[in-house]
Protein backbone atom coordinates (compact mmCIF):
# COMPACT_ATOMS: atom_id res chain seq x y z
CA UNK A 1 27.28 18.71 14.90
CA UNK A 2 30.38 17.65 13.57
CA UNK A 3 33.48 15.24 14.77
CA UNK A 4 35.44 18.49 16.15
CA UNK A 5 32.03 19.51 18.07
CA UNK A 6 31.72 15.41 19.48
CA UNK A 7 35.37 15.51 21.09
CA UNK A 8 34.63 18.68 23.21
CA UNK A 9 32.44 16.34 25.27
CA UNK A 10 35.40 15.49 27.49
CA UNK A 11 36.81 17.02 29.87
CA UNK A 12 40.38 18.50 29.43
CA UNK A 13 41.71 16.17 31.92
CA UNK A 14 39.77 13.14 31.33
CA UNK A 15 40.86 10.22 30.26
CA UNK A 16 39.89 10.02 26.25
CA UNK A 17 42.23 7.01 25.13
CA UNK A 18 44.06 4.29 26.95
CA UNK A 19 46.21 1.33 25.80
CA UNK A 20 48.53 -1.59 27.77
CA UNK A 21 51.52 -0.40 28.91
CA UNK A 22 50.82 3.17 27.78
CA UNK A 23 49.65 6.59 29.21
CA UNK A 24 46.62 7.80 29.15
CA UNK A 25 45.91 10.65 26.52
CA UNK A 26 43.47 13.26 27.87
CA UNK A 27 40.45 14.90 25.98
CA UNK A 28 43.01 17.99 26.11
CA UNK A 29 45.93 16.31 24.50
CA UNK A 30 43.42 14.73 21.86
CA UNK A 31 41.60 17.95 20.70
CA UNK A 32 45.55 19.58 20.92
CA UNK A 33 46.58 16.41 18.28
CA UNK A 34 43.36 16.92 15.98
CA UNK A 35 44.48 20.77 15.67
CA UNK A 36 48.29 19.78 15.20
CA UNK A 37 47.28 16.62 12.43
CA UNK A 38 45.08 19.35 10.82
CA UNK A 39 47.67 21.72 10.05
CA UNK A 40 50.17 19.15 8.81
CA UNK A 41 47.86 17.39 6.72
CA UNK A 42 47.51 21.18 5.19
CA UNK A 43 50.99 22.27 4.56
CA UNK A 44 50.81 18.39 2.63
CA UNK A 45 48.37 19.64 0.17
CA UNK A 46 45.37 17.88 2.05
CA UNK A 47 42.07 20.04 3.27
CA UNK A 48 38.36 19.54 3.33
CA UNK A 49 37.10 17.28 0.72
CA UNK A 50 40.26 15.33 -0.01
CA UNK A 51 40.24 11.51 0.75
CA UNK A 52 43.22 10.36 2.94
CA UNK A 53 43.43 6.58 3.49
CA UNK A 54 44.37 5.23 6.61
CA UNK A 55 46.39 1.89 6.44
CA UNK A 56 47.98 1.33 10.39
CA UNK A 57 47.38 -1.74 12.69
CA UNK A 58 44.56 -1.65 15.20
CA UNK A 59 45.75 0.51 18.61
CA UNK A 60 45.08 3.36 19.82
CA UNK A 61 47.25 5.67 17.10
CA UNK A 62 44.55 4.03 14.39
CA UNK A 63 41.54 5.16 16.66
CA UNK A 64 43.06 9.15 16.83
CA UNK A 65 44.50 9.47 13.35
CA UNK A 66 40.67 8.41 12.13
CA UNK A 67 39.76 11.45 14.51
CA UNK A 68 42.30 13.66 13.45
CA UNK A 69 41.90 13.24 9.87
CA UNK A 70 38.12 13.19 9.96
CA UNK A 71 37.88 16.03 11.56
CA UNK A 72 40.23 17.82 8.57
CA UNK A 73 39.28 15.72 5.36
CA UNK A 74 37.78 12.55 5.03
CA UNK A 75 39.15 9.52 6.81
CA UNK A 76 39.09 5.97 4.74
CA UNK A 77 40.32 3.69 7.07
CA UNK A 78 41.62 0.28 5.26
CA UNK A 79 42.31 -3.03 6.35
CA UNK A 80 46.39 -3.37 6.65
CA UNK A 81 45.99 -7.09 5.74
CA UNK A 82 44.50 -6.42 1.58
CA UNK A 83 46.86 -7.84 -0.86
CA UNK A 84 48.64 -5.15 -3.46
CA UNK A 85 45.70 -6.18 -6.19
CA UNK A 86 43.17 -5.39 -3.01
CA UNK A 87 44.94 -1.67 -2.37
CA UNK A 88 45.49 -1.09 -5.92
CA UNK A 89 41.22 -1.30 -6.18
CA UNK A 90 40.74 0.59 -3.08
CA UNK A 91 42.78 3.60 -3.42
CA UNK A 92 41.94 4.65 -6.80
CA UNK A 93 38.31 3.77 -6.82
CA UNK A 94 38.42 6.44 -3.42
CA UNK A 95 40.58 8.60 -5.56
CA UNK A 96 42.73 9.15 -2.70
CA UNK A 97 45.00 12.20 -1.86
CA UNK A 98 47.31 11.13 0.84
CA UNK A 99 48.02 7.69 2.12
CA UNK A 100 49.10 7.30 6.00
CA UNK A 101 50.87 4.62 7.07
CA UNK A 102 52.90 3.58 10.29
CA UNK A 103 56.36 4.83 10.07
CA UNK A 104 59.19 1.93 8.74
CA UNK A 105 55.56 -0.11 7.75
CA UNK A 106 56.28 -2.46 4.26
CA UNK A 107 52.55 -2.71 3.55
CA UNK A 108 51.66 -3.03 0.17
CA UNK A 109 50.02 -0.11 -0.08
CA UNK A 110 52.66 2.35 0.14
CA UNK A 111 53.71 0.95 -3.30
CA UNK A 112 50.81 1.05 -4.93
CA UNK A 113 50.40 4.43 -3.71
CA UNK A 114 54.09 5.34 -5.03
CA UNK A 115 53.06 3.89 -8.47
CA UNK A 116 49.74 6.01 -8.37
CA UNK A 117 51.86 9.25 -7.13
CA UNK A 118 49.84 9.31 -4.11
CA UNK A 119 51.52 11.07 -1.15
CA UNK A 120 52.73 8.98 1.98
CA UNK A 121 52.48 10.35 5.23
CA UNK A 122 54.46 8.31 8.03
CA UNK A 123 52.93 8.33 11.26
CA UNK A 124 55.26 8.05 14.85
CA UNK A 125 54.64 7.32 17.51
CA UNK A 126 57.16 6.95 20.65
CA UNK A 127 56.95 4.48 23.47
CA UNK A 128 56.85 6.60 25.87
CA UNK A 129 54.03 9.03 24.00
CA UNK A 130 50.79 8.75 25.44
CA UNK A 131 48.22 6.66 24.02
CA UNK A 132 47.64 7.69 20.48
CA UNK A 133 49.84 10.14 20.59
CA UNK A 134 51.82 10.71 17.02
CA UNK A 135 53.26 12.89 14.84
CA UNK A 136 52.76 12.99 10.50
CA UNK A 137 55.61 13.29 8.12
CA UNK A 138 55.05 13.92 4.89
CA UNK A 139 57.48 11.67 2.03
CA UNK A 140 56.88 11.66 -1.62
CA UNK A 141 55.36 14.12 -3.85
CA UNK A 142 55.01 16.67 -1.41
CA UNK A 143 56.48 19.05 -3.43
CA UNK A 144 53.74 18.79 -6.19
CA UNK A 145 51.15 20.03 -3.48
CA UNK A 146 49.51 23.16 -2.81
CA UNK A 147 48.54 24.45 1.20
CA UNK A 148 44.48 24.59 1.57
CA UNK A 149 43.35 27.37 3.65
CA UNK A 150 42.02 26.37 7.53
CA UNK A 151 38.35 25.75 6.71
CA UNK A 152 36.37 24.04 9.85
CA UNK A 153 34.22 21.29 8.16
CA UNK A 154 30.68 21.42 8.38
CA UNK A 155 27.92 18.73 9.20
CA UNK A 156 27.15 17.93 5.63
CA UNK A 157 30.99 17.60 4.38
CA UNK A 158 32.10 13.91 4.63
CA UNK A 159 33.83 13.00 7.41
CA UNK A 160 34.63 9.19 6.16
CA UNK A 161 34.12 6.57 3.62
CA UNK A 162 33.82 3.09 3.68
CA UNK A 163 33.33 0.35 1.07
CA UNK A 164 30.67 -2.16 1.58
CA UNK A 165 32.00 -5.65 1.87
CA UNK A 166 31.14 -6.46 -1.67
CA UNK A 167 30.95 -10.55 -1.60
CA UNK A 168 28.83 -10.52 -4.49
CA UNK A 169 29.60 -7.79 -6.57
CA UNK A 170 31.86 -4.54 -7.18
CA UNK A 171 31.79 -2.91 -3.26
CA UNK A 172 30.07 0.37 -2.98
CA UNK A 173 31.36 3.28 -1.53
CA UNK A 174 29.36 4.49 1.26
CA UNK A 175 30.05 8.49 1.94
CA UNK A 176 28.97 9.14 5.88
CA UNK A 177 29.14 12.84 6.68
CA UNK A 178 29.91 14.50 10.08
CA UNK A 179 26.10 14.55 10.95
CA UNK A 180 25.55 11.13 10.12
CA UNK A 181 27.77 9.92 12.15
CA UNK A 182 27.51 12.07 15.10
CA UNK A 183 24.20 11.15 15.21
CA UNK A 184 25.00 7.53 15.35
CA UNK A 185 27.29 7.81 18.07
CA UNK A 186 24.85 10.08 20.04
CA UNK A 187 22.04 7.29 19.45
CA UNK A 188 24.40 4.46 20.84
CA UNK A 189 25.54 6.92 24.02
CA UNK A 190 21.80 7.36 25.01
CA UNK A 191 20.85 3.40 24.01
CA UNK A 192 23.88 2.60 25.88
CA UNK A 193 23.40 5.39 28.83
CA UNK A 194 27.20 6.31 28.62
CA UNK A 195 28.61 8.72 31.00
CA UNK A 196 32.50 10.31 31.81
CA UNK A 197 32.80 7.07 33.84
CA UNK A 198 32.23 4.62 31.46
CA UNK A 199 35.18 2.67 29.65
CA UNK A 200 35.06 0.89 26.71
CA UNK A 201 37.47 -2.47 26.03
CA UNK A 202 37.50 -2.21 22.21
CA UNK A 203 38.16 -5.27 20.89
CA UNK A 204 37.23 -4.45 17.17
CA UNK A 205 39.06 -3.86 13.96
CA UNK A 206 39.00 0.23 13.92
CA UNK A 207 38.47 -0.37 9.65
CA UNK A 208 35.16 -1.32 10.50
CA UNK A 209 32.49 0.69 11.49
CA UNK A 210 31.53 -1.58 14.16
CA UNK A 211 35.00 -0.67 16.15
CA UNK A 212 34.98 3.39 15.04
CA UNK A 213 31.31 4.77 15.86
CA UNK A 214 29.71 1.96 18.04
CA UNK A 215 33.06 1.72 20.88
CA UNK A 216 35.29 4.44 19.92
CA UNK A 217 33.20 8.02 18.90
CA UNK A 218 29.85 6.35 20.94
CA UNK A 219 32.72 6.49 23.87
CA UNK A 220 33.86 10.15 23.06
CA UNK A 221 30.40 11.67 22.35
CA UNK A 222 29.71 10.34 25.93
CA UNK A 223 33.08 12.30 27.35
CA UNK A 224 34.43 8.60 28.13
CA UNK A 225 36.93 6.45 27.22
CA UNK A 226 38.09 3.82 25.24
CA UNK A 227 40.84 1.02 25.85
CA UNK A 228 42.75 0.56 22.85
CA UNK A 229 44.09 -2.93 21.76
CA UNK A 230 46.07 -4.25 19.24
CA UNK A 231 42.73 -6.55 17.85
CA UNK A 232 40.82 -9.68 19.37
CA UNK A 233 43.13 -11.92 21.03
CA UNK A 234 40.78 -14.92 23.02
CA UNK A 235 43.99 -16.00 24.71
CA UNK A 236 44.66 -12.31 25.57
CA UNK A 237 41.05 -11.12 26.38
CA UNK A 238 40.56 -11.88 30.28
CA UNK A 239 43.99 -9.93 31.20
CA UNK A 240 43.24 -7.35 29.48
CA UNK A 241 39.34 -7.56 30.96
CA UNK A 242 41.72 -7.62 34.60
CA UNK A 243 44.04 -4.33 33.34
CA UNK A 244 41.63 -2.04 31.58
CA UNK A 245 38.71 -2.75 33.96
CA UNK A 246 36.03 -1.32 31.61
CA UNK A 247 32.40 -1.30 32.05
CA UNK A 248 31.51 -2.67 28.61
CA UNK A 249 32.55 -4.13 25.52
CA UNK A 250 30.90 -4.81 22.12
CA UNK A 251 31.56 -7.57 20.01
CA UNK A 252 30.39 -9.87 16.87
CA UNK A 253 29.52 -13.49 17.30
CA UNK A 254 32.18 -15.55 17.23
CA UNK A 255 34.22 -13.11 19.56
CA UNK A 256 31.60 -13.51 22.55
CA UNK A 257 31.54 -17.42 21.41
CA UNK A 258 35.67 -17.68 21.67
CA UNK A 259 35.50 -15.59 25.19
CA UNK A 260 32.93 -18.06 26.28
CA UNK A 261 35.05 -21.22 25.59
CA UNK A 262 37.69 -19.79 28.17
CA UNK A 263 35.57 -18.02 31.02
CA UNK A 264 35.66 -21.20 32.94
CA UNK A 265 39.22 -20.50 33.31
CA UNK A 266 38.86 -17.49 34.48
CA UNK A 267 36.07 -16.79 36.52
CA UNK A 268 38.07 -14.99 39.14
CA UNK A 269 38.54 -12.44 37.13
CA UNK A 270 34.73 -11.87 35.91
CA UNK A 271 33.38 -12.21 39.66
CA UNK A 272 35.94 -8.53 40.13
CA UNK A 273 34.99 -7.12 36.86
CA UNK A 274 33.36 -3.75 36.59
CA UNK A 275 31.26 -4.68 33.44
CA UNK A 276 28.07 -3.20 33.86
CA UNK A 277 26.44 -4.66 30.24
CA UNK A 278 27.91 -6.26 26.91
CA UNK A 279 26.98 -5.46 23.40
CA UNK A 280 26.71 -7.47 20.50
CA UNK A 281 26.62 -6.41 17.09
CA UNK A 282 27.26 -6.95 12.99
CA UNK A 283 25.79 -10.25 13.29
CA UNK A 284 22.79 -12.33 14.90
CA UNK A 285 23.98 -13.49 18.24
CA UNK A 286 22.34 -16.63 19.08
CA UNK A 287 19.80 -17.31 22.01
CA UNK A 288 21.67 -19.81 23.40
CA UNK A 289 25.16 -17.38 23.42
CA UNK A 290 23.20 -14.77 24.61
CA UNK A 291 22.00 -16.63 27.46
CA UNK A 292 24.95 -18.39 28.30
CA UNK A 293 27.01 -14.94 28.39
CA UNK A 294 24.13 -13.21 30.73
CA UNK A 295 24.74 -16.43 32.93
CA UNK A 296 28.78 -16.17 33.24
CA UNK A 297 29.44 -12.58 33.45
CA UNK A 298 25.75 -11.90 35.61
CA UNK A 299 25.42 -8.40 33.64
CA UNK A 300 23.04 -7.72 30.93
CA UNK A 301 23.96 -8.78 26.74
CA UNK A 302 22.81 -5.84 24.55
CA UNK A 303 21.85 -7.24 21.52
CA UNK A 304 22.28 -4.26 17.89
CA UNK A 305 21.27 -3.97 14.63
CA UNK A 306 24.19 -1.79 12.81
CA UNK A 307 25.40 -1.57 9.07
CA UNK A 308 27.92 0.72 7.53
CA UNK A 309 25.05 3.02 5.45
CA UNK A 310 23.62 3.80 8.85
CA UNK A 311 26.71 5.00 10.25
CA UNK A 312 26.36 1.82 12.73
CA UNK A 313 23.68 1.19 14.68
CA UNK A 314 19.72 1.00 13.80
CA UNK A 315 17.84 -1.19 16.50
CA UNK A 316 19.15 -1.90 19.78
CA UNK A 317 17.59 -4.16 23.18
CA UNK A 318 17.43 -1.70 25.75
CA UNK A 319 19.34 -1.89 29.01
CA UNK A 320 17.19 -3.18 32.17
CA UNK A 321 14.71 -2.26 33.58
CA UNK A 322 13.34 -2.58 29.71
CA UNK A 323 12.88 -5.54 28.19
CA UNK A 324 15.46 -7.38 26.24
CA UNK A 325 14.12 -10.14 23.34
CA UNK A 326 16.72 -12.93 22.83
CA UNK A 327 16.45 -13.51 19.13
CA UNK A 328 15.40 -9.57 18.82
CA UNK A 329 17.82 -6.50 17.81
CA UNK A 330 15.38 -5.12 19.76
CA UNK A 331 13.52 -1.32 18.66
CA UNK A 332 14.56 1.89 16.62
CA UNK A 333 17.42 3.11 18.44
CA UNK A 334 17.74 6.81 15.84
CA UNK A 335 16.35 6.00 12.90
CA UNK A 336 13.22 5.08 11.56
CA UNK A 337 12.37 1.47 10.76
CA UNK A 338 9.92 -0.08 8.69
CA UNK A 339 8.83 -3.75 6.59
CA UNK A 340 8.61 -3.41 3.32
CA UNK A 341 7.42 -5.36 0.15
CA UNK A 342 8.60 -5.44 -3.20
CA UNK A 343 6.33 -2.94 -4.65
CA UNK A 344 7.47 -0.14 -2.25
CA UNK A 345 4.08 -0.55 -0.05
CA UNK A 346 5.13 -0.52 3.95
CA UNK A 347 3.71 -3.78 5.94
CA UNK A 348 1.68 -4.14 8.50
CA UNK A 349 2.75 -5.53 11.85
CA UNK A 350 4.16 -8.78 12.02
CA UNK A 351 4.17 -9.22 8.12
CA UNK A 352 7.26 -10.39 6.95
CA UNK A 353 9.37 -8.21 4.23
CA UNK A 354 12.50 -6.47 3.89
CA UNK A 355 13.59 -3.95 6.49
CA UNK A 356 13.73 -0.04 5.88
CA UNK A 357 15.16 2.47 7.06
CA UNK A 358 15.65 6.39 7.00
CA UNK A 359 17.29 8.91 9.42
CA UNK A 360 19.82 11.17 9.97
CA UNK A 361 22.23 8.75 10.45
CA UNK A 362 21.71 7.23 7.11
CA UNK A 363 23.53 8.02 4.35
CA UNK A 364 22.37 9.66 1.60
CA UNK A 365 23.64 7.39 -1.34
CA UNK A 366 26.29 5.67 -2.79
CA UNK A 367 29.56 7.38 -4.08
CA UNK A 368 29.40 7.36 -8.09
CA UNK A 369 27.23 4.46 -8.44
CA UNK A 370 23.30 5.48 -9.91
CA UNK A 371 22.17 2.04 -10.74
CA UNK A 372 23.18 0.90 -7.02
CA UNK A 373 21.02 3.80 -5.20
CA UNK A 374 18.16 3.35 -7.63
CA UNK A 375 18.44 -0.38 -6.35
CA UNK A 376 18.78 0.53 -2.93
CA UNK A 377 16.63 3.63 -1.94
CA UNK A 378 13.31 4.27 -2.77
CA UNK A 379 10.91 6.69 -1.41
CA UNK A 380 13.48 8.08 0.93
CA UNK A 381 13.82 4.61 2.64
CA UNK A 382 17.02 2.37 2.53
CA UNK A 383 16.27 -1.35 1.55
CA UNK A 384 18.93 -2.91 3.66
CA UNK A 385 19.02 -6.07 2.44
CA UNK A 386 18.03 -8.27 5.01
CA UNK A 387 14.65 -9.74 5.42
CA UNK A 388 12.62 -9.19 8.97
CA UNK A 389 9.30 -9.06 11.31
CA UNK A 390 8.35 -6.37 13.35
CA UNK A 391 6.16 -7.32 16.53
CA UNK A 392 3.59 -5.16 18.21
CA UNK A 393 5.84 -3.66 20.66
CA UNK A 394 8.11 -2.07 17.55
CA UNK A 395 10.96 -5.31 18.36
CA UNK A 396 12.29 -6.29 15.02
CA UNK A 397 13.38 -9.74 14.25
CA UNK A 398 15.72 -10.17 11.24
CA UNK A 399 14.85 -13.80 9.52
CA UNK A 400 17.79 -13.23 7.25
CA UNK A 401 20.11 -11.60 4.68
CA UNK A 402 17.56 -11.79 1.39
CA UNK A 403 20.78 -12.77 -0.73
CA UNK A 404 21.55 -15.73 1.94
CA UNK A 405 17.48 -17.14 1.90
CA UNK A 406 18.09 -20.77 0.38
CA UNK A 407 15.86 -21.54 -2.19
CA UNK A 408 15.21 -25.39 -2.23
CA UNK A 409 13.04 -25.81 -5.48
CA UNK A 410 11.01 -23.21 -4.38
CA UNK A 411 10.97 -23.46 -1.07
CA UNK A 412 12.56 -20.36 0.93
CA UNK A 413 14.58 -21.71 3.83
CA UNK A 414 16.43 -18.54 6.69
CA UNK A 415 19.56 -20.36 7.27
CA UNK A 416 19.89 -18.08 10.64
CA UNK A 417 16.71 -20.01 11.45
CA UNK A 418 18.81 -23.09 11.28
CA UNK A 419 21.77 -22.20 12.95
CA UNK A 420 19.37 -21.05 16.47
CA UNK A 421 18.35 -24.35 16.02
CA UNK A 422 21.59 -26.23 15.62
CA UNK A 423 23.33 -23.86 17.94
CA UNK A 424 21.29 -25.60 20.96
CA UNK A 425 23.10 -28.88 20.17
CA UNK A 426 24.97 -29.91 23.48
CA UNK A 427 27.91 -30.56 21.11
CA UNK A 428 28.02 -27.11 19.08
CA UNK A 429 30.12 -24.16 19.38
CA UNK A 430 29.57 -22.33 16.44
CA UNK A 431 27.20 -23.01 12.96
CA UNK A 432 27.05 -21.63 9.96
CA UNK A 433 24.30 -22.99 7.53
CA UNK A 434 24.61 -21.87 3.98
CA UNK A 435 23.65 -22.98 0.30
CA UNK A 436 25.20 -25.75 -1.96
CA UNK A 437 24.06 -26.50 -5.59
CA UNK A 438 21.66 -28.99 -6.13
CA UNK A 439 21.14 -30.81 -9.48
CA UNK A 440 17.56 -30.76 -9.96
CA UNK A 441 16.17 -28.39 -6.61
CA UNK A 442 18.86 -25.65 -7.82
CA UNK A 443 20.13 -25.26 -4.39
CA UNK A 444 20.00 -27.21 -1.18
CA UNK A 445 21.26 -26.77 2.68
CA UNK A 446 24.46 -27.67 4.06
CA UNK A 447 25.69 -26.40 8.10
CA UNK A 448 29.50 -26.21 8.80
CA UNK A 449 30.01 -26.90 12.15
CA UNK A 450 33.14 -26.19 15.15
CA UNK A 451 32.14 -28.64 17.94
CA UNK A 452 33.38 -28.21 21.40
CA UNK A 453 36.22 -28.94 22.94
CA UNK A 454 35.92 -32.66 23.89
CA UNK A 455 32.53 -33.12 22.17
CA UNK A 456 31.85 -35.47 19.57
CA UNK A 457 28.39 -35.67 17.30
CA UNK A 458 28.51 -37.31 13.65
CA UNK A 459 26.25 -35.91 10.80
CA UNK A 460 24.24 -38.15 11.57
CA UNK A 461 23.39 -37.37 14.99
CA UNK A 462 22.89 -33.18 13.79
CA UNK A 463 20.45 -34.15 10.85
CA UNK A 464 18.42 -36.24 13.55
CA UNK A 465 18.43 -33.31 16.03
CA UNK A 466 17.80 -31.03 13.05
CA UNK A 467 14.87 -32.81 11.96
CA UNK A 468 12.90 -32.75 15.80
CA UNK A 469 12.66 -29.06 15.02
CA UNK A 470 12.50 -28.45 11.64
CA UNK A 471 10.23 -29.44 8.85
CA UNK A 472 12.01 -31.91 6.56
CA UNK A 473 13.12 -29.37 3.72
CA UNK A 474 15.04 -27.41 6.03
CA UNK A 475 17.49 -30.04 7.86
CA UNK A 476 21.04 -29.85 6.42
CA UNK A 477 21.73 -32.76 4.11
CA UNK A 478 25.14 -31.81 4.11
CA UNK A 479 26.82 -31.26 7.38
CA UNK A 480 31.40 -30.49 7.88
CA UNK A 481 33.11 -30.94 10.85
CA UNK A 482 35.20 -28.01 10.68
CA UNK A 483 38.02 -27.15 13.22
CA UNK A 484 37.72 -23.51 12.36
CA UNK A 485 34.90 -21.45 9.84
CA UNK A 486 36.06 -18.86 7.37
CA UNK A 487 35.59 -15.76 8.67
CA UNK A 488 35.77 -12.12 7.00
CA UNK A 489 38.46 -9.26 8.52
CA UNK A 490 36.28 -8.39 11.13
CA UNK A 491 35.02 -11.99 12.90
CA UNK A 492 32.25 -12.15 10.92
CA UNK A 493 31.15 -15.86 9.94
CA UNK A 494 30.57 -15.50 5.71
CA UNK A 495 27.89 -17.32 4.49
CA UNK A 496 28.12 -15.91 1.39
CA UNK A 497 30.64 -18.07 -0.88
CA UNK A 498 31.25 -20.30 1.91
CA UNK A 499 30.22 -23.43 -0.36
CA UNK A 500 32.98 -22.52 -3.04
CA UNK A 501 35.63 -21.90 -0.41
CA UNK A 502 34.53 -25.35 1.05
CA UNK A 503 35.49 -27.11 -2.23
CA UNK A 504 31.57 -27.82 -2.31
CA UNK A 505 30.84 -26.39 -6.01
């Protein structure tokens, strides 16, 4: 299957995209706009194969121009908010053939593109277009390219490419083809059960692959739709919960956390919402969030296991009547999952190791980079990176990233173990727990903390909570008081680094 083959799930005049104050734009007037982009991103020189990157703010024209182009060449959306030295990286490591940009946008990137003699193609969009609705113009160079003929793309050409976060070293370039990630958002429609009456609030960045395959192309395969906004807003979230009236949403962490600290305020509007579920994904969502989420909006939290070389989503908690694991990222949801140890050999169950995975959904290596896929697959498995337990009903647990495990003079401590543990202080609204260098152990464990609003709790008073429910080596020894934690472009808390950014090193 390819992207063109996923968007003829929707009826011509259903509802494929929506956004505030904007109307809808129909499955009809998307697939007319993928056909339309196509042809002007040939007469610019651009055709199967050839990288375009995608620099626009999040809304609903950044959720069809990622269609559109995908479905012509391949799509590498970028985060509007790098710095020049950050675009400069990006666009030539991706070798890019077209930049697209919104129309009278002064991002940085259109002049490093300039400088590199990359073509700029303006998108507009009018006010009183439907949602997503635009048109490309091309400006710059244009004359130096050459038409491509109309080729439809197959399953194996690649439909999108995204960098890996890279917080320790040189990000990788991670090439997803149209099967992989059909097949992700098929495997999120049938975890998720979506039908033609199912709306998605998308809340997430639509650079991420969080916000593209598991709310906006899980939401098309399905012949749905998705509600466009302009990002996460927690002051925003509840009207537009009240406007859109979707049945689901999916979210990191700290986004569920911030909607939390304001759905006392608005519990009139979650007693009328049509929310049948939530989802939660990129990161490990707390017990104690998870719970208190189930209890305020009285519909199910859908806890995910996703990463960008699986195309999204890996593991998933089913929807009732099945059994959801608080802690869990619950079973296989597509892909194949195993334990593994260091010497290749797959573990028995409940053996702890790193987790594994392989599928059609998976990528099959990194762009341009041999050392990093001998690293990183091996015997057709992905090592993902992050250290977990499978039980005997196939629920896997993830213990921790294996780069994050604190190593206190030997002794291996899951800083995700602390922060469930922490995270059940009365006086906590969000934790992150995360190395600092030690003198003599090499590293030792320090939690930044956000307490809640009219809370108070010294370090004092965490270490001695700490220490009822953890052996001695793991309580923090260092514990901030933070009023907000660094987080990366997409909400997710960074452990990584966090003690250098922290003035801690």
């Amino acid at each position: 299957m390819t992207l063109a083959d996923l968007i003829r799930a929707g009826g011509d005049d259903c509802v494929a995209i929506s956004a505030p104050d904007r109307k809808d734009l129909t499955y009809r007037d998307l697939r007319d706009l993928v056909t339309r982009t196509g042809k002007t991103l040939r007469q610019g020189g651009i055709g199967r194969g050839d990288c375009v990157a995608i620099v626009l703010p999040n809304g609903p024209e950044m959720a069809t121009a990622f269609v559109a182009v995908a479905c012509a060449a391949t799509a590498a959306p970028l985060n509007p908010a790098y710095q020049a030295s950050e675009f400069e990286f990006y666009l030539s490591d991706l070798n890019v053939g077209a930049l697209i940009v919104e129309a009278g946008s002064n991002v940085d990137a259109i002049a490093v593109a300039n400088a590199q003699q990359i073509p700029v193609m303006e998108l507009r969009s009018e006010e009183t277009a439907a949602a997503g609705d635009f048109e490309l113009m091309l400006s710059g160079h244009g004359d130096r390219l050459d038409s491509p003929a109309a080729e439809p793309a197959t399953d194996q050409d690649i439909a999108m490419v995204l960098h890996t976060s890279g917080t320790t070293s040189r990000p990788k370039m991670v090439p997803l083809t149209h099967a992989n990630i059909c097949t992700s958002a098929g495997n999120i429609r049938e975890t998720l059960e979506l039908t033609v009456v199912d709306r998605c609030l998308n809340i997430m960045p639509l650079f991420h692959i969080h916000g593209l395959i598991g709310a906006t192309l899980a939401s098309l395969c399905a012949g749905a739709s998705v509600y466009c906004t302009a990002g996460f807003n927690p002051l925003r979230f509840f009207a537009l919960l009240e406007q859109a009236a979707p049945t689901w949403y999916t979210g990191v962490p700290t986004m569920h956390q911030a909607i939390l600290a304001r759905a006392d305020r608005n519990l009139g509007i979650i007693e009328k919402s049509a929310l049948r579920f939530i989802r939660s994904s990129s990161a490990s969502l707390a017990p104690s969030v998870m719970a208190a989420l189930e209890e305020i909006f009285a519909v199910p939290v859908i806890e995910s296991y996703g990463m960008t070389e699986a195309a999204h989503q890996m593991a998933s908690n089913p929807l009732p009547p099945g059994k959801r694991k608080p802690g869990s990222v619950g079973m296989s949801a597509g892909p194949r999952i195993a334990i593994m140890d260091e010497l290749n050999n797959l573990l028995e169950v409940g053996a702890p190791g790193e987790i594994v995975i392989r599928g059609d959904n998976v990528t099959s290596g990194y762009l341009n980079n041999p050392s990093a896929n001998e690293e990183n697959f091996s015997d057709g498995w992905f090592r993902t990176g992050d250290q977990g337990v499978m039980d005997e009903e196939g629920y896997l647990t993830i213990t921790g990233r294996l780069k994050e495990i604190i190593n206190r003079g030997g002794e291996k401590i899951s800083p995700r173990e602390v922060d469930d543990v922490l995270m059940d202080h009365r006086a906590v609204q969000q934790v992150v727990t995360f190395a600092v260098p030690h003198p003599k152990l090499g590293e030792d464990v320090a939690a930044a903390i956000v307490l809640r609003e009219g809370e108070r709790a010294t370090a004092e008073e965490i270490r001695a909570f700490a220490g009822e429910r953890l052996a001695r080596f793991k309580v923090p020894k260092t514990v901030l008081f933070l009023d907000e934690i660094p987080k990366g472009a997409t909400g997710k808390l960074q452990r990584i680094g966090l003690a250098e950014k922290l003035g801690l090193t």
